[in-house]
PDB file of N, CA and C in Angstrom:
ATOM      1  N   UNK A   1     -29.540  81.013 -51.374  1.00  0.00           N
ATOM      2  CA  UNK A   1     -29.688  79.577 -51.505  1.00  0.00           C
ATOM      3  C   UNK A   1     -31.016  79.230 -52.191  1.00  0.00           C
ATOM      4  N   UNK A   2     -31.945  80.227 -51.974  1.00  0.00           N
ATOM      5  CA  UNK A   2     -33.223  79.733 -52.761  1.00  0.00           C
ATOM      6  C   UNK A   2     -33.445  79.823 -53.870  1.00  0.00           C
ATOM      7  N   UNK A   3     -32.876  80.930 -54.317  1.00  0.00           N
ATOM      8  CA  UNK A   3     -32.609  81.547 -55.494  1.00  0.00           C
ATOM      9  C   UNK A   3     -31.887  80.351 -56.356  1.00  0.00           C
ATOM     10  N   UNK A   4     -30.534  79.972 -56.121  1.00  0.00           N
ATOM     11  CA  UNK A   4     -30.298  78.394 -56.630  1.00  0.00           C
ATOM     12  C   UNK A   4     -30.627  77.368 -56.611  1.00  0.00           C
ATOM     13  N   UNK A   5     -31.596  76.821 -55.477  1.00  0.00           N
ATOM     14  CA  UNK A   5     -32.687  75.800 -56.130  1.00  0.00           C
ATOM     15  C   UNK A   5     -33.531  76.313 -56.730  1.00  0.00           C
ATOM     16  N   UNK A   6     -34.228  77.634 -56.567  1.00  0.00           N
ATOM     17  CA  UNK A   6     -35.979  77.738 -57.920  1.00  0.00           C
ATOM     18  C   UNK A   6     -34.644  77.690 -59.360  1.00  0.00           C
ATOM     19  N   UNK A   7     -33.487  77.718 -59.279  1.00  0.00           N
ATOM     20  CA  UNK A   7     -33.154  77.793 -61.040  1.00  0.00           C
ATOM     21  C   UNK A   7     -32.512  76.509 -61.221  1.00  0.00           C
ATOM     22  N   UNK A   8     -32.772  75.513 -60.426  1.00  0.00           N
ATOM     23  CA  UNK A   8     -31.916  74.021 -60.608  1.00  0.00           C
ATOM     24  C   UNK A   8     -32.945  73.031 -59.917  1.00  0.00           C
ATOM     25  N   UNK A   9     -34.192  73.438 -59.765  1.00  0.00           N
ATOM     26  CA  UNK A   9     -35.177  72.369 -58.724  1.00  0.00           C
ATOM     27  C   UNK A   9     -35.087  71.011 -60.019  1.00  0.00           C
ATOM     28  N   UNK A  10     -34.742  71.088 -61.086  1.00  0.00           N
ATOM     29  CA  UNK A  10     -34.964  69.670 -61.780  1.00  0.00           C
ATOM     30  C   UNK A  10     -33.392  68.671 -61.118  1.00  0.00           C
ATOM     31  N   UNK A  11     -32.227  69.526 -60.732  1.00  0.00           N
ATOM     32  CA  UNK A  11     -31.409  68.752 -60.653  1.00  0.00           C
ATOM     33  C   UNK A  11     -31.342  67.990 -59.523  1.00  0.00           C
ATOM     34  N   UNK A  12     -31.624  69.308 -58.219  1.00  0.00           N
ATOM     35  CA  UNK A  12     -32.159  68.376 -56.957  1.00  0.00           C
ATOM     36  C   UNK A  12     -33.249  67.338 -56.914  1.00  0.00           C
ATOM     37  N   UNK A  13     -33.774  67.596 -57.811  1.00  0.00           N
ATOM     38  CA  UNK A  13     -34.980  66.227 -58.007  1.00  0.00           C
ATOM     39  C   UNK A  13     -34.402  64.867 -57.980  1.00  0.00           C
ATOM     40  N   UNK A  14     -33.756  65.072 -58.880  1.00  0.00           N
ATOM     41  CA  UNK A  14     -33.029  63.557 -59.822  1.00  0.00           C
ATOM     42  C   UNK A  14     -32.127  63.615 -59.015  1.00  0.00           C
ATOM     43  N   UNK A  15     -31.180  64.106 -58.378  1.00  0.00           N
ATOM     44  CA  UNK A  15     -30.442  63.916 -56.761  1.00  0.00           C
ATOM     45  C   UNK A  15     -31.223  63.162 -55.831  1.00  0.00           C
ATOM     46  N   UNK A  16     -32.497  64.013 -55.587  1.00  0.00           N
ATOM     47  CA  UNK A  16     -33.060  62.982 -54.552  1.00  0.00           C
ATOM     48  C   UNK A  16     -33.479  61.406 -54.736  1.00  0.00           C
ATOM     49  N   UNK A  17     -33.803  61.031 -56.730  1.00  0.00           N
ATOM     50  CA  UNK A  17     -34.409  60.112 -56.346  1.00  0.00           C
ATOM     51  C   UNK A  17     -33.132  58.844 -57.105  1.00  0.00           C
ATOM     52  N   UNK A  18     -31.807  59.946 -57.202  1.00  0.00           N
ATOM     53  CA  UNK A  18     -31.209  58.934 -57.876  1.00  0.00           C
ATOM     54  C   UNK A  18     -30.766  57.954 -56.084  1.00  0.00           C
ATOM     55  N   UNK A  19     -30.341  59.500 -55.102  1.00  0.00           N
ATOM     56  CA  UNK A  19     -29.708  59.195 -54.020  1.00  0.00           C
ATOM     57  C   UNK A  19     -30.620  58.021 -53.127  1.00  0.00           C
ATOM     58  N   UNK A  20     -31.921  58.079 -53.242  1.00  0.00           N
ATOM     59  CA  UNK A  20     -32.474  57.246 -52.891  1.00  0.00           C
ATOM     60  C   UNK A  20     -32.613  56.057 -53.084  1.00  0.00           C
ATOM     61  N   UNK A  21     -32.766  55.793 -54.802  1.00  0.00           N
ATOM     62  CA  UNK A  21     -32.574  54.423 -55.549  1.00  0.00           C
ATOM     63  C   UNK A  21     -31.336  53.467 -54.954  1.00  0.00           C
ATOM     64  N   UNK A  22     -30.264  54.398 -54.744  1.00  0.00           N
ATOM     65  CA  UNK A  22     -28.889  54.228 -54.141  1.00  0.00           C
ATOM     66  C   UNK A  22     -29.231  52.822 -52.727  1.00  0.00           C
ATOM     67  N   UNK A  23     -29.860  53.869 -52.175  1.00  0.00           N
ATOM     68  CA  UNK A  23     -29.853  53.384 -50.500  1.00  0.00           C
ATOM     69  C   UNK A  23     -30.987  52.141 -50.728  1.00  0.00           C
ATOM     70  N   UNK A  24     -32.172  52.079 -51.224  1.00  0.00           N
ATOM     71  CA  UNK A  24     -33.206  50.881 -51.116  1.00  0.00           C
ATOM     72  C   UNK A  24     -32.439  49.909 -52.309  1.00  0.00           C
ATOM     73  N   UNK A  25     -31.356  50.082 -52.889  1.00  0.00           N
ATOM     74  CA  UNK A  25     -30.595  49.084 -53.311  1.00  0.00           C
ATOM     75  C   UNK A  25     -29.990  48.444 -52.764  1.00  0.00           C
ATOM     76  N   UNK A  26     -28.580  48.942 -51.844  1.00  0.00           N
ATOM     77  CA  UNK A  26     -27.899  49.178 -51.120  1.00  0.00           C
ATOM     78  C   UNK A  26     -28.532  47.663 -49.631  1.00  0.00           C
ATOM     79  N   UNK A  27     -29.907  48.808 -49.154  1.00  0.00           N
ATOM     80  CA  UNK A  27     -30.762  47.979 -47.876  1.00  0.00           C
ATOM     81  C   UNK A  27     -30.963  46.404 -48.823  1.00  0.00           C
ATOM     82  N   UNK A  28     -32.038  46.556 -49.774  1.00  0.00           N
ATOM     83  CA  UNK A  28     -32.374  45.732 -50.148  1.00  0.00           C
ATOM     84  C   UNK A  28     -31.192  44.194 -50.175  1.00  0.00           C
ATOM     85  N   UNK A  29     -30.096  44.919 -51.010  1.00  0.00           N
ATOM     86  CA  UNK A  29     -28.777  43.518 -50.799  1.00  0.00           C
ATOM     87  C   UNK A  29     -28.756  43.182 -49.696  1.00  0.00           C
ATOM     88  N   UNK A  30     -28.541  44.435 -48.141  1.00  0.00           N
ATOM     89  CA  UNK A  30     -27.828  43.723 -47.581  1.00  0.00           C
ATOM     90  C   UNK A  30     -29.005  42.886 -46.456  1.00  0.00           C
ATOM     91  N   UNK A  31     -30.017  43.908 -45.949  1.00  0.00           N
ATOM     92  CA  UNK A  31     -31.372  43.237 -45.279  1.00  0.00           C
ATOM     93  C   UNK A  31     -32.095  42.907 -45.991  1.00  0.00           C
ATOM     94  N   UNK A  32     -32.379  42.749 -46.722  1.00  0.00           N
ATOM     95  CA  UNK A  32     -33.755  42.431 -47.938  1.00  0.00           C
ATOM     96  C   UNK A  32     -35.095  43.366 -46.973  1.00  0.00           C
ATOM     97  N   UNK A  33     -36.183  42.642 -47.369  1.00  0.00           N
ATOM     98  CA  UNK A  33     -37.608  43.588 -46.734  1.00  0.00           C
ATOM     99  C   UNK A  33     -38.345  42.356 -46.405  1.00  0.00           C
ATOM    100  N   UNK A  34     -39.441  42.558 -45.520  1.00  0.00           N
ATOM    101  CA  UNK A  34     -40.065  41.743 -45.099  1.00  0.00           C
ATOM    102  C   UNK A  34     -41.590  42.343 -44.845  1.00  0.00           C
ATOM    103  N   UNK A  35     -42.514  41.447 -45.914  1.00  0.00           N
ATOM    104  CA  UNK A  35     -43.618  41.517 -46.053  1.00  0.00           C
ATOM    105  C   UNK A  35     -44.276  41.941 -44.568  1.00  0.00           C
ATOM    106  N   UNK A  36     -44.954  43.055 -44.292  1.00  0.00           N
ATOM    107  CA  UNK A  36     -46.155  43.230 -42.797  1.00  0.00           C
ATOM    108  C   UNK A  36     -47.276  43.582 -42.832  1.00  0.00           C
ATOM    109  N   UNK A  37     -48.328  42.942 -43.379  1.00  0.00           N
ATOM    110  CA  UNK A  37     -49.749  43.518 -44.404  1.00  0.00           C
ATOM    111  C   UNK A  37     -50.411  44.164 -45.064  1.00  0.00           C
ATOM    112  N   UNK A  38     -49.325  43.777 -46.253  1.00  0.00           N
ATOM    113  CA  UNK A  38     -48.882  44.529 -47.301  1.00  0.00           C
ATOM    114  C   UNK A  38     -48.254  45.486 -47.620  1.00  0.00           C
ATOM    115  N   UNK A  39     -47.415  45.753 -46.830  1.00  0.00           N
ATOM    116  CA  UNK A  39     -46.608  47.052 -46.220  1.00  0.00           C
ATOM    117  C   UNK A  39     -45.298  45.622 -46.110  1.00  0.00           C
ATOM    118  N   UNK A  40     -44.408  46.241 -47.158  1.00  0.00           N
ATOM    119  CA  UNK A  40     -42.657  45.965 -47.216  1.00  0.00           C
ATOM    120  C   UNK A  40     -42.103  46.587 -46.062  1.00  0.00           C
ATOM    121  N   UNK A  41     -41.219  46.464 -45.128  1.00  0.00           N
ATOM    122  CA  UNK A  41     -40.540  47.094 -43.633  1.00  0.00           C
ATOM    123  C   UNK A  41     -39.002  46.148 -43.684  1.00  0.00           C
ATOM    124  N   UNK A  42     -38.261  46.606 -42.879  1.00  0.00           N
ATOM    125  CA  UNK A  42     -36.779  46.370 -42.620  1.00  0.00           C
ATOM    126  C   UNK A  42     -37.308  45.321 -41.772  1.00  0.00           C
ATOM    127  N   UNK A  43     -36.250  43.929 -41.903  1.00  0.00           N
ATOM    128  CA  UNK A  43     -36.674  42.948 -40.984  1.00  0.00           C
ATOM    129  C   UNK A  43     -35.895  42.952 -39.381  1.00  0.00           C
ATOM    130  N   UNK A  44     -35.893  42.526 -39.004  1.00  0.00           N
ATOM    131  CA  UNK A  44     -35.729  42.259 -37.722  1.00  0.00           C
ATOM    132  C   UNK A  44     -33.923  42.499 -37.322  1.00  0.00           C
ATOM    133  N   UNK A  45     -33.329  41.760 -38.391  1.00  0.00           N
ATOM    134  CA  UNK A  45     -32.023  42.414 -38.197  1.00  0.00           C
ATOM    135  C   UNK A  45     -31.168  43.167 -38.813  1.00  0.00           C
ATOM    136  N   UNK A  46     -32.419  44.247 -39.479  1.00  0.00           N
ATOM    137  CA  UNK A  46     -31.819  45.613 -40.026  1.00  0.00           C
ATOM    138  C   UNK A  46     -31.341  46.498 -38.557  1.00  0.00           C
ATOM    139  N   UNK A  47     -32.137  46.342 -37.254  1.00  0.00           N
ATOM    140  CA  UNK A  47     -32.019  46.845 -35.715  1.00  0.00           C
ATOM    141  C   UNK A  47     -32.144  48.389 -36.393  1.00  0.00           C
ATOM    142  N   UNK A  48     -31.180  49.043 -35.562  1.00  0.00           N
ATOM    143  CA  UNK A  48     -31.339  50.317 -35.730  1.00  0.00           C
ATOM    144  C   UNK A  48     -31.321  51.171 -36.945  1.00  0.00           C
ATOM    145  N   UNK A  49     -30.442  50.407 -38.250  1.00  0.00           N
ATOM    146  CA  UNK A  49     -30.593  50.927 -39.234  1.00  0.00           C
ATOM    147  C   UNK A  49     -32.534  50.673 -39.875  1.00  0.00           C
ATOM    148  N   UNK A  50     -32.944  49.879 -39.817  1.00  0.00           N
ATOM    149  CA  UNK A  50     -34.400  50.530 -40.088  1.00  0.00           C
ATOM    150  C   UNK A  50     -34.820  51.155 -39.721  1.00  0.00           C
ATOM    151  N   UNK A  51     -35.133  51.231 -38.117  1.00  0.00           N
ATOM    152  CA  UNK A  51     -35.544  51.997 -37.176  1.00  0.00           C
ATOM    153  C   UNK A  51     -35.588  53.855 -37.698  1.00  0.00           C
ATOM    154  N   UNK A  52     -33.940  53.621 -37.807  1.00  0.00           N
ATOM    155  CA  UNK A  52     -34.097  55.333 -38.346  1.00  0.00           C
ATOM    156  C   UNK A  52     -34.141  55.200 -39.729  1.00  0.00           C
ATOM    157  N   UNK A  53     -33.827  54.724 -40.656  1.00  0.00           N
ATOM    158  CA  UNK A  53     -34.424  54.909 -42.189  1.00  0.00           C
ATOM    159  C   UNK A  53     -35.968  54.900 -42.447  1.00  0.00           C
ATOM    160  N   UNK A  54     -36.811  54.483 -41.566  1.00  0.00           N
ATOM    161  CA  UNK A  54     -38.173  54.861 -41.663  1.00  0.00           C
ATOM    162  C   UNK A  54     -38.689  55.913 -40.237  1.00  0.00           C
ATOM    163  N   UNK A  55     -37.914  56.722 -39.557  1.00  0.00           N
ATOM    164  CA  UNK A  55     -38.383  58.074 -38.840  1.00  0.00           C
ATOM    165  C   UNK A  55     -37.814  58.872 -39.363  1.00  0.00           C
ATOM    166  N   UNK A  56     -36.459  58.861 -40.105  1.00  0.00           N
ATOM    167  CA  UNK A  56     -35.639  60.011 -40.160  1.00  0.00           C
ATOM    168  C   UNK A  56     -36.865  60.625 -41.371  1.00  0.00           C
ATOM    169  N   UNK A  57     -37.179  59.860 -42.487  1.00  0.00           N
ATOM    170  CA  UNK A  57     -38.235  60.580 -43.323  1.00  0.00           C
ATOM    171  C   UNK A  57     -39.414  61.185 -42.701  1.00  0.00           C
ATOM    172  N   UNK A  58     -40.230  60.663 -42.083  1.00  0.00           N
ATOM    173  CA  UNK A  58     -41.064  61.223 -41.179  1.00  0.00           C
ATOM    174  C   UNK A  58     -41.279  62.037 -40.292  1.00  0.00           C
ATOM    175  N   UNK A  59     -39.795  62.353 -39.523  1.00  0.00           N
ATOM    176  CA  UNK A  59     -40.051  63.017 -38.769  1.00  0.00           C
ATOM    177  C   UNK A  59     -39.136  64.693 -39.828  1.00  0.00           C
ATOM    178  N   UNK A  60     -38.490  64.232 -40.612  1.00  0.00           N
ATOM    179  CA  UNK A  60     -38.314  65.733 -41.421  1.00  0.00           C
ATOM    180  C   UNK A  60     -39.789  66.154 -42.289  1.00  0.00           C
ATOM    181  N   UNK A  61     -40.788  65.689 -42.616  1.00  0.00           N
ATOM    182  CA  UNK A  61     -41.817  65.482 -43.248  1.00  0.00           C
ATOM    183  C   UNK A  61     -42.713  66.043 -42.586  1.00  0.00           C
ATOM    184  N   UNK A  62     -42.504  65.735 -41.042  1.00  0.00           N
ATOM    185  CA  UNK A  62     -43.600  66.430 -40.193  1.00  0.00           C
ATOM    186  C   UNK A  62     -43.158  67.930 -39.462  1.00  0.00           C
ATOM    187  N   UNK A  63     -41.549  67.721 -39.695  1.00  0.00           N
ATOM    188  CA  UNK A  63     -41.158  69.474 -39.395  1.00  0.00           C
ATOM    189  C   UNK A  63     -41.422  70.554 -40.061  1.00  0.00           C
ATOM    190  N   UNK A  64     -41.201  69.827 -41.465  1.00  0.00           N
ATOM    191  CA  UNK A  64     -41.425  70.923 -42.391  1.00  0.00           C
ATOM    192  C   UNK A  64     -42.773  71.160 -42.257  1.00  0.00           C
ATOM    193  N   UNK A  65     -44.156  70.766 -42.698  1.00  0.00           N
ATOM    194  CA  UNK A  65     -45.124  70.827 -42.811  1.00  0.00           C
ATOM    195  C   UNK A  65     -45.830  71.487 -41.499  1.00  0.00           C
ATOM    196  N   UNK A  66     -45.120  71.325 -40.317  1.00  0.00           N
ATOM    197  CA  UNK A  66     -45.792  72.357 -39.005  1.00  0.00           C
ATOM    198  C   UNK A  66     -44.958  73.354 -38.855  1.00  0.00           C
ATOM    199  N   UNK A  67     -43.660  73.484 -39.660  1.00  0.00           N
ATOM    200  CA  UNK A  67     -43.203  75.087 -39.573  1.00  0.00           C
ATOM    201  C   UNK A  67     -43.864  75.612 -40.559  1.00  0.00           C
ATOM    202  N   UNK A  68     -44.572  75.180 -41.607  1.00  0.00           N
ATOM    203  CA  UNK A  68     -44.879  76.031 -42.858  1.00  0.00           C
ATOM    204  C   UNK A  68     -46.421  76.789 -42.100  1.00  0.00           C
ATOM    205  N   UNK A  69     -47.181  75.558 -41.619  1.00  0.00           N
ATOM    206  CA  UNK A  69     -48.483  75.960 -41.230  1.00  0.00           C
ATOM    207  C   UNK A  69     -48.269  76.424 -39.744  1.00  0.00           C
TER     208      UNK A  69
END
């Protein structure tokens, strides 16, 4: 498996940031964002879908980085 991303890491790239563009489109229509000092956040009745669209990144962000070290 690694071996096929080091010979395709440009395609997973543009996967990640097309798949992403996707979803803060997607949020944006249906919750919009709401200004919190100066920091854009899911408003109040995004409920649980914000909730985890801003840990689920974080907390894979912080797994990886304390299994590596």
């Amino acid at each position: 498996m690694t071996l096929i991303l080091e010979k395709h890491w440009i395609w997973l790239w543009a996967l990640v940031w097309v798949f992403a563009i996707i979803i803060a489109t997607i949020t944006q229509t249906v919750y919009g964002f709401t200004p919190s000092g100066g920091i854009c956040y899911y408003p109040q009745s995004a409920g649980l879908y914000g909730e985890l669209m801003q840990f689920i990144p974080r907390s894979i962000s912080f797994i990886t980085t304390t299994s590596i070290g």
